[in-house]
N, C-alpha and C. Protein backbone atom coordinates (compact mmCIF):
# COMPACT_ATOMS: atom_id res chain seq x y z
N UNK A 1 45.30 34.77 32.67
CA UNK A 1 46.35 33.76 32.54
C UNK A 1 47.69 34.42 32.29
N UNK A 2 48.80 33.80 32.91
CA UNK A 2 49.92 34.03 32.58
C UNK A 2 50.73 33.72 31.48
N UNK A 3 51.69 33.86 31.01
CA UNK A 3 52.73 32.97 29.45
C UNK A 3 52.95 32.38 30.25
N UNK A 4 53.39 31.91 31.63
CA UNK A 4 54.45 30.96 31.95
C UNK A 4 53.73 30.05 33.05
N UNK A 5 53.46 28.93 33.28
CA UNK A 5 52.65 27.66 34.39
C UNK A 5 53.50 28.08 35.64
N UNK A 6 52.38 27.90 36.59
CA UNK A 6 52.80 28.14 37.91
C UNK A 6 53.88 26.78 38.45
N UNK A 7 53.50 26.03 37.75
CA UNK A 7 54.38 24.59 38.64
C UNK A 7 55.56 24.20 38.34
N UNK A 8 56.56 23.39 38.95
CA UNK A 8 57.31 23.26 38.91
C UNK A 8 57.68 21.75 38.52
N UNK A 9 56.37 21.15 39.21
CA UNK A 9 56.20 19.49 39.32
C UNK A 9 54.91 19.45 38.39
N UNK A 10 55.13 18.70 37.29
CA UNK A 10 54.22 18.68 36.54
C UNK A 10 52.46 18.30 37.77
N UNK A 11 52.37 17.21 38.72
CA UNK A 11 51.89 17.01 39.86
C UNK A 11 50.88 18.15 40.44
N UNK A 12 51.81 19.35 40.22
CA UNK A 12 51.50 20.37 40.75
C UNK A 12 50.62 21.21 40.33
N UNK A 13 50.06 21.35 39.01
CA UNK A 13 49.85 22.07 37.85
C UNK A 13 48.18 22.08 38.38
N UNK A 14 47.84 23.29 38.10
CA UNK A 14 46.37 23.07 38.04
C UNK A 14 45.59 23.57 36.74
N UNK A 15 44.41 23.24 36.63
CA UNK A 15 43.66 23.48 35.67
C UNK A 15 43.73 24.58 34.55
N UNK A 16 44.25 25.82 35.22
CA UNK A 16 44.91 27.00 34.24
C UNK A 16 46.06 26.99 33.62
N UNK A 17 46.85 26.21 34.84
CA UNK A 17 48.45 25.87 33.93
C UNK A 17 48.22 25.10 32.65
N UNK A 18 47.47 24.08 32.58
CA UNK A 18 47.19 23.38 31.76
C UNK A 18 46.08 23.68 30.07
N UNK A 19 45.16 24.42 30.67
CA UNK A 19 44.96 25.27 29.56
C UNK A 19 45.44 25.95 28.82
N UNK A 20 46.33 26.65 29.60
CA UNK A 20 47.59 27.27 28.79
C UNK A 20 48.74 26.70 28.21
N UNK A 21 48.68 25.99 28.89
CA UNK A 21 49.82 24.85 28.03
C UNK A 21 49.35 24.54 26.58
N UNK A 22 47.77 24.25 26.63
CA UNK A 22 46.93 23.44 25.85
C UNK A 22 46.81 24.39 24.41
N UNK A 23 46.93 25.79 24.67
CA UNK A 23 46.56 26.71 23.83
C UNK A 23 48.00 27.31 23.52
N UNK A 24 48.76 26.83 24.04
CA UNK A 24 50.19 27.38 23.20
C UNK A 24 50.53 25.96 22.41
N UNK A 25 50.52 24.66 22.79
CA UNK A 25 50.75 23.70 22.10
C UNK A 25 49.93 23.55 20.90
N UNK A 26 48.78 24.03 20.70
CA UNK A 26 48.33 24.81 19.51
C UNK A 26 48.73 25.40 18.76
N UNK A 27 48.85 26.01 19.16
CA UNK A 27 49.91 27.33 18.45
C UNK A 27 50.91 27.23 17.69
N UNK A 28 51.89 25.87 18.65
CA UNK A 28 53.12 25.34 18.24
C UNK A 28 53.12 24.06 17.34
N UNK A 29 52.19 23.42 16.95
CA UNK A 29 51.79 22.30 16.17
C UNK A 29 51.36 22.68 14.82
N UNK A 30 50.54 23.93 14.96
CA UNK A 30 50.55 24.84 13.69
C UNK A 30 51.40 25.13 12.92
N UNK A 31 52.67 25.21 13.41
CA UNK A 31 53.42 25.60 13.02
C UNK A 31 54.96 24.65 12.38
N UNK A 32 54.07 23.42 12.52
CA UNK A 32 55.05 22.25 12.72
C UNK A 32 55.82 22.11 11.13
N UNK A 33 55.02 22.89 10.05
CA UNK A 33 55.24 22.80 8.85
C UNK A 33 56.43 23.76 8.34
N UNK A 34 56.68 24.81 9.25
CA UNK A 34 57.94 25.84 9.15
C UNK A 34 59.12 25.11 9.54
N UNK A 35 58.70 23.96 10.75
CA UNK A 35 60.40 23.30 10.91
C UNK A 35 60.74 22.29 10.42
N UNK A 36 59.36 21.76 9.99
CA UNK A 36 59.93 20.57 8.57
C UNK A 36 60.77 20.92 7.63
N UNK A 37 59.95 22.57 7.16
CA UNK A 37 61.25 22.96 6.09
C UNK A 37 62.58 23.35 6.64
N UNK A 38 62.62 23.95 7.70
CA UNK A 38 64.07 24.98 8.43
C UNK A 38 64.73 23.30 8.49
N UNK A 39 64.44 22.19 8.88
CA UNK A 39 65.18 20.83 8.91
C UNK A 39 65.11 20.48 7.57
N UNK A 40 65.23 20.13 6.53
CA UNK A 40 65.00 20.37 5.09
C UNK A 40 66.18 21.44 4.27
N UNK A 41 66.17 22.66 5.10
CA UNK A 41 67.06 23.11 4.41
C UNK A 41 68.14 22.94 4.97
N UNK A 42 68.58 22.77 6.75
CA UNK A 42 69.74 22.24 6.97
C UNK A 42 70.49 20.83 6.74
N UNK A 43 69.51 20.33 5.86
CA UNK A 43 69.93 18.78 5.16
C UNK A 43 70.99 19.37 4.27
N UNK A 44 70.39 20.68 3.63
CA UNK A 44 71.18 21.26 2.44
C UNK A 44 72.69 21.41 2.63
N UNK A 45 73.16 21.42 4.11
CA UNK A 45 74.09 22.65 4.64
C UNK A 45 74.77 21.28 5.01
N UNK A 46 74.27 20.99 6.26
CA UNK A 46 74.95 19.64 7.04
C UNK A 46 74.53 18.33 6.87
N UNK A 47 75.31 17.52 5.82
CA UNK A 47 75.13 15.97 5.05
C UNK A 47 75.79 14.96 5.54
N UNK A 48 75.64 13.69 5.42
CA UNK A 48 76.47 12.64 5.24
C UNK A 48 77.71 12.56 4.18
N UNK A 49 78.59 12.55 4.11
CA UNK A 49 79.79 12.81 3.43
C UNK A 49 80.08 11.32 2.61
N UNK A 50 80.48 11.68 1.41
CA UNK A 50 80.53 9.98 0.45
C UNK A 50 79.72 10.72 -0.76
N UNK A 51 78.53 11.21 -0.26
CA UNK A 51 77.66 10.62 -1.81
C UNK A 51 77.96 12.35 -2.92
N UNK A 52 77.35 12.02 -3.86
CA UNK A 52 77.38 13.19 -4.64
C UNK A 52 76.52 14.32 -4.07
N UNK A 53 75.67 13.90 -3.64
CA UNK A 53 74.21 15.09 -3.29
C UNK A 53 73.92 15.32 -1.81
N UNK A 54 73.56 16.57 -1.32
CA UNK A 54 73.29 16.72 -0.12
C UNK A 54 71.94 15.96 0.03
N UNK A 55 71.76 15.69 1.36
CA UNK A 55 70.52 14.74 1.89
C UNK A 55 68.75 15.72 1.53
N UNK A 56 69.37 17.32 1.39
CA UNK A 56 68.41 18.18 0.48
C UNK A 56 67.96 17.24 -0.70
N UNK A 57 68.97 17.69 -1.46
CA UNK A 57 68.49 17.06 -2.89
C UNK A 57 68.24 15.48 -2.85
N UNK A 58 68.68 15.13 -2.33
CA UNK A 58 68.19 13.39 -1.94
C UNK A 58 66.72 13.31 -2.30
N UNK A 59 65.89 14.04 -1.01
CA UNK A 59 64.73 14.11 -0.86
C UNK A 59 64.13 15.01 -2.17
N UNK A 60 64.58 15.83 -2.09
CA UNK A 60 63.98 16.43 -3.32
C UNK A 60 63.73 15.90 -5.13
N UNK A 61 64.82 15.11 -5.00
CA UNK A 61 65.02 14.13 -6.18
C UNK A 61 64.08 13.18 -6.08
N UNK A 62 63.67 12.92 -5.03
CA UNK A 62 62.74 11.35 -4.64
C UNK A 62 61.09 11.74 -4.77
N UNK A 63 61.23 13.33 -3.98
CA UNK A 63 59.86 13.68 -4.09
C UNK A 63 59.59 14.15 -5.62
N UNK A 64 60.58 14.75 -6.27
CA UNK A 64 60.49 15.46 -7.73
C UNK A 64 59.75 13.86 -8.27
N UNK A 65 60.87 13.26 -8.46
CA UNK A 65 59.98 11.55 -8.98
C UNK A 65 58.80 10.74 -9.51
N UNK A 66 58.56 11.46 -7.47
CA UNK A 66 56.85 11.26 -7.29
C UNK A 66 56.11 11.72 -8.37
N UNK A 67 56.53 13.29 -7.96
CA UNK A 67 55.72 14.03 -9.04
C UNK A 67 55.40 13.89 -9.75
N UNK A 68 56.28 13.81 -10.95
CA UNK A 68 56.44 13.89 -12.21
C UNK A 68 55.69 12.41 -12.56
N UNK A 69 55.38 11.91 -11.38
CA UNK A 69 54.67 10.20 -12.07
C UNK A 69 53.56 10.61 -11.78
N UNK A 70 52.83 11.39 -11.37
CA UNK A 70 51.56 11.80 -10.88
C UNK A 70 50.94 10.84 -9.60
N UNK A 71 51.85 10.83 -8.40
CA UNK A 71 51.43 10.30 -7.55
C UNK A 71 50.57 11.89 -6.72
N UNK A 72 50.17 11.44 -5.57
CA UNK A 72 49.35 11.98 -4.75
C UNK A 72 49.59 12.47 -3.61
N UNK A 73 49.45 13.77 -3.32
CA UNK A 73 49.92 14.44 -2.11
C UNK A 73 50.90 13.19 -0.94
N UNK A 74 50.16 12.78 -0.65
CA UNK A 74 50.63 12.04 0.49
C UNK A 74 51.82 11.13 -0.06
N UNK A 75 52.15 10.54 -0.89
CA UNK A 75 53.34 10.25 -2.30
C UNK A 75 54.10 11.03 -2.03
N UNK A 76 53.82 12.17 -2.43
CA UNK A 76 54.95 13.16 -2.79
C UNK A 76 55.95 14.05 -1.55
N UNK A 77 54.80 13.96 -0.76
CA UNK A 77 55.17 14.45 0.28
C UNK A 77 56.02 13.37 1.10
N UNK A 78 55.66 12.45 1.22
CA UNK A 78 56.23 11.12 1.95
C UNK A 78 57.28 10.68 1.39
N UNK A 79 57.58 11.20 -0.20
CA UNK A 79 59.22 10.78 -0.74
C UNK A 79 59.99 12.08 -0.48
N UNK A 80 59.31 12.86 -0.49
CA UNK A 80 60.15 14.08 0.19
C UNK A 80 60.46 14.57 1.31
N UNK A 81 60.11 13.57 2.51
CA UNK A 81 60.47 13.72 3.63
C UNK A 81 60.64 12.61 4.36
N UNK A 82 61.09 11.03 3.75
CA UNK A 82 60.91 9.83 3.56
C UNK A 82 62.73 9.95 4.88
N UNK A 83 63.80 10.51 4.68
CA UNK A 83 64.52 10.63 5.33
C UNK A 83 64.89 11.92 6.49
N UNK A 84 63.73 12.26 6.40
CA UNK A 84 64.08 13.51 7.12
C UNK A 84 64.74 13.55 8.92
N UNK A 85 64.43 12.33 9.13
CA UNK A 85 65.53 11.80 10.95
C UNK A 85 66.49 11.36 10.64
N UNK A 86 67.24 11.73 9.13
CA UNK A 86 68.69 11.08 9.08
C UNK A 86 69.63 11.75 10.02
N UNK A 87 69.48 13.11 10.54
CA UNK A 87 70.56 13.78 11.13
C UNK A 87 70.38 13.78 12.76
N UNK A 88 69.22 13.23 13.13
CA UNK A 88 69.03 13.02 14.59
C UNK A 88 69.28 11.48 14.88
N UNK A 89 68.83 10.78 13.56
CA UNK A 89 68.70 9.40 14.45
C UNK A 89 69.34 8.43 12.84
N UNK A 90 70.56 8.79 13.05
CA UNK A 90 70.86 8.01 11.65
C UNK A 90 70.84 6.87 11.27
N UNK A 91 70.66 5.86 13.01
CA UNK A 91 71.10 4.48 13.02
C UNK A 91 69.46 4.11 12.80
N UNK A 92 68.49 4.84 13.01
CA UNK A 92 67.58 4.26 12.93
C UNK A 92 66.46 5.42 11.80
N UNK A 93 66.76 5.69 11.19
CA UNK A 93 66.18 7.11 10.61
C UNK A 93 65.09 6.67 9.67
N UNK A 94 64.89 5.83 9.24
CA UNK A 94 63.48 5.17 8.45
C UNK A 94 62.41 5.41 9.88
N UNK A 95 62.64 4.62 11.11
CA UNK A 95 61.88 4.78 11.85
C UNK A 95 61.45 6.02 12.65
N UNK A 96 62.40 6.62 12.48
CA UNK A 96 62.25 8.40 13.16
C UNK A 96 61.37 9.00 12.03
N UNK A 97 61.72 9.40 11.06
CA UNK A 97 60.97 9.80 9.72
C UNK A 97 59.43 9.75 10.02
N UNK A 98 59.47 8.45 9.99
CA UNK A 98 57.89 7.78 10.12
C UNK A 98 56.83 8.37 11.05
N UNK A 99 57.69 8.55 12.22
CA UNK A 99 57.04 9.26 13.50
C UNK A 99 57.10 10.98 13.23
N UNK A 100 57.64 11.38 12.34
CA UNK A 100 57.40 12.54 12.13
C UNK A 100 55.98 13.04 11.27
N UNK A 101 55.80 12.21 9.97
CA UNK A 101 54.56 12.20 9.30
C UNK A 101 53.64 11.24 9.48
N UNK A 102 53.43 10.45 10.80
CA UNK A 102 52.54 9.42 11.10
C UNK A 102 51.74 10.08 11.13
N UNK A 103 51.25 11.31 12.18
CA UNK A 103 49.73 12.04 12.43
C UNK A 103 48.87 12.66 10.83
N UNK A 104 49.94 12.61 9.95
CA UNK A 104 49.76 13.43 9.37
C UNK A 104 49.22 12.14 7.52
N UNK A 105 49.98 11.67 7.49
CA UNK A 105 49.99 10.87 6.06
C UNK A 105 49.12 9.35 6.06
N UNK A 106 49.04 8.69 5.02
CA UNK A 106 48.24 7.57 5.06
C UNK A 106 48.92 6.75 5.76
N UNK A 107 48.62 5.70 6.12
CA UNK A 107 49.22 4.32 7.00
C UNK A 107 50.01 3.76 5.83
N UNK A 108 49.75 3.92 4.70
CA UNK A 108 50.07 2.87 3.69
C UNK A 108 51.73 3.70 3.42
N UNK A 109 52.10 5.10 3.13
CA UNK A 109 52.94 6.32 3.11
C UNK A 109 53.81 5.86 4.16
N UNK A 110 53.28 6.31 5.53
CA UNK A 110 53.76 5.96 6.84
C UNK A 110 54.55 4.54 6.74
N UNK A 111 53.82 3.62 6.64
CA UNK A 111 54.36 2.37 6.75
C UNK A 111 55.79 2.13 5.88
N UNK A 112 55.46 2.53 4.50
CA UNK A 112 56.92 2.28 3.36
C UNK A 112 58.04 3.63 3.99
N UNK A 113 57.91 4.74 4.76
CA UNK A 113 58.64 5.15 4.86
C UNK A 113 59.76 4.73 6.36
N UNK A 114 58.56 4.08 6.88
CA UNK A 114 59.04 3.19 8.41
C UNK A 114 60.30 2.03 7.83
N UNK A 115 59.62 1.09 6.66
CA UNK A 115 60.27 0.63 7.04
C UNK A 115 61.46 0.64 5.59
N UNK A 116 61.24 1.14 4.63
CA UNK A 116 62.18 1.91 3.47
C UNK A 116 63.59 1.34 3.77
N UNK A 117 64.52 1.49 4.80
CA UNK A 117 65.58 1.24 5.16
C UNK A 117 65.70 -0.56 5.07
N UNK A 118 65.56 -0.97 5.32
CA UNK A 118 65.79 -2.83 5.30
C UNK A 118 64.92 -3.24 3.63
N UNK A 119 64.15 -2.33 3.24
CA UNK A 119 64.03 -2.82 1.89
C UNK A 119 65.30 -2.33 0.68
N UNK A 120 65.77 -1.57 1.27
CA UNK A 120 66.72 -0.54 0.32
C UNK A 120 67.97 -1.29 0.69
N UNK A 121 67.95 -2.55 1.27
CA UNK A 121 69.26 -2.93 2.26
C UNK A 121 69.69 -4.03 0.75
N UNK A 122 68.42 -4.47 -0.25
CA UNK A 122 68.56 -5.57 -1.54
C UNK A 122 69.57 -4.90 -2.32
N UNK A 123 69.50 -3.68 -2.55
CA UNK A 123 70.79 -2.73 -3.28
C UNK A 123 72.28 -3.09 -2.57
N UNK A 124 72.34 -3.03 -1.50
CA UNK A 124 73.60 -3.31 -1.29
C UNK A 124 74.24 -3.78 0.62
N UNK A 125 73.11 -4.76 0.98
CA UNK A 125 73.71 -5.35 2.31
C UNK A 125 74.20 -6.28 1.64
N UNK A 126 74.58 -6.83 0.30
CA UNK A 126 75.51 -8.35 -0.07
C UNK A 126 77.00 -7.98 -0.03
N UNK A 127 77.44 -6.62 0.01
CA UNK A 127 78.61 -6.01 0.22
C UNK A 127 79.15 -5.80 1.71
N UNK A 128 78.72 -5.68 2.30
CA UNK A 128 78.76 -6.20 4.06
C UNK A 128 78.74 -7.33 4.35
N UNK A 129 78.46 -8.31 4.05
CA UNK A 129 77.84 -9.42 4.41
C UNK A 129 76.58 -9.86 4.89
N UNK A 130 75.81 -8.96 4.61
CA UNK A 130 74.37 -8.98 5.53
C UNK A 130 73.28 -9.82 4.45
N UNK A 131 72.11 -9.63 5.37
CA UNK A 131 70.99 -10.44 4.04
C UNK A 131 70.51 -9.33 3.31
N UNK A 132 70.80 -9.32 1.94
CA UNK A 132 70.03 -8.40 1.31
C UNK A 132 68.38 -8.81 1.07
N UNK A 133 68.42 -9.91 1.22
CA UNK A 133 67.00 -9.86 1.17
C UNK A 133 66.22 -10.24 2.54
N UNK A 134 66.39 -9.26 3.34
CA UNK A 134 66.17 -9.24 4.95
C UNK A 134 64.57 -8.62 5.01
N UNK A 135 64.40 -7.91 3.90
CA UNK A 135 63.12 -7.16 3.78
C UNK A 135 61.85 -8.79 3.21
N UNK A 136 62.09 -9.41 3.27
CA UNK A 136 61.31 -10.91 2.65
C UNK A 136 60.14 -11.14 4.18
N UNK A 137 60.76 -10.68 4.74
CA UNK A 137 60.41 -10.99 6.43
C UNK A 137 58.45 -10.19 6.43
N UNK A 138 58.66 -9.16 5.72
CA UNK A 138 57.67 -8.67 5.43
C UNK A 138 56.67 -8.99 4.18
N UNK A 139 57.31 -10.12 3.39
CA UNK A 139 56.52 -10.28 2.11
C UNK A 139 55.03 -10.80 2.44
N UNK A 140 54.42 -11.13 3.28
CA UNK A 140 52.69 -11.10 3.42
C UNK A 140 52.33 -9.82 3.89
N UNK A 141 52.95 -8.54 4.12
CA UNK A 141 52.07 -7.52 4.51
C UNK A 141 52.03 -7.01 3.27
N UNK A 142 50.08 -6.25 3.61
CA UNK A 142 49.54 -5.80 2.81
C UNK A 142 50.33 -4.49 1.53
N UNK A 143 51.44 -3.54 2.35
CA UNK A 143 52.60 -2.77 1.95
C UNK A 143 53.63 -3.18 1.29
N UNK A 144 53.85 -4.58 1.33
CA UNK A 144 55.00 -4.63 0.93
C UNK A 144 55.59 -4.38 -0.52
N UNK A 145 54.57 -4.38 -1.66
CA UNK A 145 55.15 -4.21 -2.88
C UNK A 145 54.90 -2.31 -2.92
N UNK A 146 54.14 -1.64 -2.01
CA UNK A 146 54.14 -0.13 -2.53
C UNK A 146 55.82 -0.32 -1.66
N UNK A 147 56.26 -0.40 -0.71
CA UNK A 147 57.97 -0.37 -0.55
C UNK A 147 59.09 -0.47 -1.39
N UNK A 148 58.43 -1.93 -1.87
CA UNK A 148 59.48 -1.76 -2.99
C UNK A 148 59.16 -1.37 -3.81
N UNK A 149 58.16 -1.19 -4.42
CA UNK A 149 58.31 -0.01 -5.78
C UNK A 149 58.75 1.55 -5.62
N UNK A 150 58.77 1.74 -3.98
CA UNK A 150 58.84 3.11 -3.40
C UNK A 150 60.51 2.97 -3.82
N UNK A 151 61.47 2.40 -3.26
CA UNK A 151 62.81 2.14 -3.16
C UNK A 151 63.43 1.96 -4.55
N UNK A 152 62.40 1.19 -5.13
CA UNK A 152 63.28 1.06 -6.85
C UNK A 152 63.17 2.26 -7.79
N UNK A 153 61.46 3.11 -7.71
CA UNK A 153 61.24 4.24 -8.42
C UNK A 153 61.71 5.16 -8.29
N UNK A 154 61.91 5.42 -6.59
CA UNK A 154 61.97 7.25 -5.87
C UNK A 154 63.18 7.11 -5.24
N UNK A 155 63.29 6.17 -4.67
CA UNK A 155 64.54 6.01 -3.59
C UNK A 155 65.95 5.78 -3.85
N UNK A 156 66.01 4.92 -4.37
CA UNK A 156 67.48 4.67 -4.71
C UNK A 156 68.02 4.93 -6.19
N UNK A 157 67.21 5.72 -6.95
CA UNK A 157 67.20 6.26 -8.13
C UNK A 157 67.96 7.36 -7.65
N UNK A 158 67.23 8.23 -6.62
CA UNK A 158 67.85 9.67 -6.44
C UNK A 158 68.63 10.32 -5.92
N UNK A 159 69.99 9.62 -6.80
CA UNK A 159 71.14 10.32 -6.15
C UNK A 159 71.92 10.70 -7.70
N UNK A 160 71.61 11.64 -8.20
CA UNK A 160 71.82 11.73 -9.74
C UNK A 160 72.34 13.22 -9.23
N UNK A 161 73.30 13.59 -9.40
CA UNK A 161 73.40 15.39 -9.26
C UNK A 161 73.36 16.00 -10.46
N UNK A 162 73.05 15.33 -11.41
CA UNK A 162 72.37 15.96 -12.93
C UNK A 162 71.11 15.91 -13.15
N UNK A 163 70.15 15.04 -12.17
CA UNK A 163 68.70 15.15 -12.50
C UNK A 163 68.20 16.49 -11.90
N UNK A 164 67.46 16.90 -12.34
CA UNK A 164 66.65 18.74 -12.17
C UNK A 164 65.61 18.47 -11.66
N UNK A 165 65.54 18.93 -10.36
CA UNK A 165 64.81 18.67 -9.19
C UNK A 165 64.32 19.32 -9.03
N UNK A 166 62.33 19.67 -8.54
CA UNK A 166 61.45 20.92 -7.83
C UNK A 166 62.46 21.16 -6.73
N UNK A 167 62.28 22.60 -6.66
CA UNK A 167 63.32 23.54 -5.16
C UNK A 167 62.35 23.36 -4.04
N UNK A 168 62.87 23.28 -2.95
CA UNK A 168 62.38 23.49 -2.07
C UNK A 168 60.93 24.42 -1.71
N UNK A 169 61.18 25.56 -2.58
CA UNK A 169 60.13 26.23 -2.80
C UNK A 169 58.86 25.66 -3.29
N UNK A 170 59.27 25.02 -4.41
CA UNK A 170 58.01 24.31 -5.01
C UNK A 170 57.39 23.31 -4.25
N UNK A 171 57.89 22.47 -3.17
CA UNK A 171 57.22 21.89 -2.39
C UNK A 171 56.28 22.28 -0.89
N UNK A 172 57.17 23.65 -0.46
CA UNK A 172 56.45 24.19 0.40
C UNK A 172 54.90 24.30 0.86
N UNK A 173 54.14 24.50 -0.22
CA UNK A 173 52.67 24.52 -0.22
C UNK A 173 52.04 22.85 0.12
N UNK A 174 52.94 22.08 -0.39
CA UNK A 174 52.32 20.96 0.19
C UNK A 174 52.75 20.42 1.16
N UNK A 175 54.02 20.44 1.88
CA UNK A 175 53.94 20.19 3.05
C UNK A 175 53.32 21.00 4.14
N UNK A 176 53.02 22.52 3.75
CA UNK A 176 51.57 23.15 4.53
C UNK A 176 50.50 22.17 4.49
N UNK A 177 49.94 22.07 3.53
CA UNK A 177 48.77 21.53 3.55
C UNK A 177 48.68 20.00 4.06
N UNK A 178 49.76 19.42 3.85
CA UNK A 178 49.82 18.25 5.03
C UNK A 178 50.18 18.42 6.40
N UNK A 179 51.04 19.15 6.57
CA UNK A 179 51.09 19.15 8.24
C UNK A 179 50.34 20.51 8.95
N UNK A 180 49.14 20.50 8.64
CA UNK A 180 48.23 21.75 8.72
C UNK A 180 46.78 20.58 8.97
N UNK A 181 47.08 19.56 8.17
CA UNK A 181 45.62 18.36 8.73
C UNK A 181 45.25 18.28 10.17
N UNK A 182 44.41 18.04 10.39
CA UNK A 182 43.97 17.35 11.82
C UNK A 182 44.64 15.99 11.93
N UNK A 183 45.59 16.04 12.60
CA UNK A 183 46.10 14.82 13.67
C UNK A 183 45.44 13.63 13.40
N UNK A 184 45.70 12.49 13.10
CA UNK A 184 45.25 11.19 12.81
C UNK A 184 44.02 11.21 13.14
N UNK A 185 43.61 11.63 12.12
CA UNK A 185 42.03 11.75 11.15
C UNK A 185 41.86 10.68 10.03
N UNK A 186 41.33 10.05 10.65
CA UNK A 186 40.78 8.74 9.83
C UNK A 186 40.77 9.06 8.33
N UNK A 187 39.54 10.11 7.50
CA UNK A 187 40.09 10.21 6.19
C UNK A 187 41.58 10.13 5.69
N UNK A 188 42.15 10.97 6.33
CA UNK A 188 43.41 11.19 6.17
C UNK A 188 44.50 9.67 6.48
N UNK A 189 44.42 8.99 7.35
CA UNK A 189 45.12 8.48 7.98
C UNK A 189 44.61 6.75 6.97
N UNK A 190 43.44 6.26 6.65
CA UNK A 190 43.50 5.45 5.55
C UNK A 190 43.67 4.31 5.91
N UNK A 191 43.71 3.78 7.55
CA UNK A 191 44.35 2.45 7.57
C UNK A 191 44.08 1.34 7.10
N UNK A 192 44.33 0.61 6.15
CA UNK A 192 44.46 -0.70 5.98
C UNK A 192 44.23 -0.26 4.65
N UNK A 193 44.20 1.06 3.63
CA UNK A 193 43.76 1.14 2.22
C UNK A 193 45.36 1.00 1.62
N UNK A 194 45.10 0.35 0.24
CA UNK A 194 46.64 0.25 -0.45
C UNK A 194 46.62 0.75 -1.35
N UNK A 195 46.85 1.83 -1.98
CA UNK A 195 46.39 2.48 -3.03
C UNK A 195 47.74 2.28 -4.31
N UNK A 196 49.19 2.36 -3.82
CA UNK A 196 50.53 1.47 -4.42
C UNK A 196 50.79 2.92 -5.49
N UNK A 197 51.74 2.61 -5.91
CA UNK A 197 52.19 4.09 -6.67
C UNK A 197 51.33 4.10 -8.07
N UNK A 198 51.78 5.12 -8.88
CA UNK A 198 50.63 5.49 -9.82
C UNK A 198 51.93 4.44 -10.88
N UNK A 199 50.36 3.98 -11.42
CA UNK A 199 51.19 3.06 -12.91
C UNK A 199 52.01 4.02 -13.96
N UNK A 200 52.79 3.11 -14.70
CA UNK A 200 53.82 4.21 -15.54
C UNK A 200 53.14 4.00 -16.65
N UNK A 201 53.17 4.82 -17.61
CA UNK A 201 52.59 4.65 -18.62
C UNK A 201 53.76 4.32 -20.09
């Protein structure tokens, strides 16, 4: 086999091109956990301008949160990367996010980070004129109170540039070990379980 597919037209491709494709896209999915962070740390560098904290510490503040309440991998990880399509897709970045840790996190994770943005809208769409309570639309799904407790606990808490936040470092090992899972794997993936954040004591 060659590094590089003979075709030009996907059409064209035969059975070896495609194996090889198959075994470098391997390769490259493995690895999907190095550019979560390299995007992670350019949150650090290149932000939205207004707030006190780079879109780094945003996340890091939200996932620190988690932590410290003793939520659960998929928690912690999911408030710490809850905005991570703010810089590709800002107009819609709850929903980009989502599609980044869908293969990877529970449905219940997935879901509050999908739709996070229109629940977080009760803080302050009454200053626009919009409906702040636009997120109501969802009040019979099974998610809807882990959202908002996601948004009142982790989310819109963390923009403090005096709260002392795990570094980037300290989270590293677990976003390995989540985006290192097998691809929407039922254990993993949980659909229809609600497990809701860990009680405060």
């Amino acid at each position: 086999m060659n590094d590089l597919v003979k075709f030009t037209e996907m059409k064209y491709g035969d059975k070896d091109d495609y194996l090889l494709l198959q075994k470098l896209e391997k390769n490259y999915v493995a690895l999907t956990y190095e550019r979560i962070v390299q995007e992670l740390e350019r949150q650090g560098k290149n932000t939205l301008e207004g707030y006190k904290i780079t879109r780094l510490e945003h996340g890091l503040q939200a996932g620190t949160r988690a932590y410290k309440e003793g939520a659960d991998l998929d928690w912690v990880v999911g408030a710490l990367l809850h905005d991570i399509g703010d810089s590709l897709a800002p107009q819609n970045h709850d929903r980009f996010s989502a599609e980044v840790v869908r293969p990877y996190l529970r449905e219940e994770v997935t879901w509050v980070i999908e739709h996070h943005g229109i629940f977080q809208m009760i803080y302050y769409a009454h200053h626009y004129g919009w409906d702040k309570n636009a997120r109501d639309k969802f009040k019979d799904n099974i998610y809807f109170k882990s959202c908002s407790d996601f948004c009142e606990r982790w989310d819109q808490k963390a923009f403090d540039p005096n709260y002392e936040s795990k570094s980037l470092k300290f989270f590293e090992p677990m976003i390995k070990d989540v985006f290192t899972r097998p691809p929407y794997k039922a254990e993993f993936i949980q659909e229809g379980v609600v497990k809701g954040l860990p009680d405060l004591i």
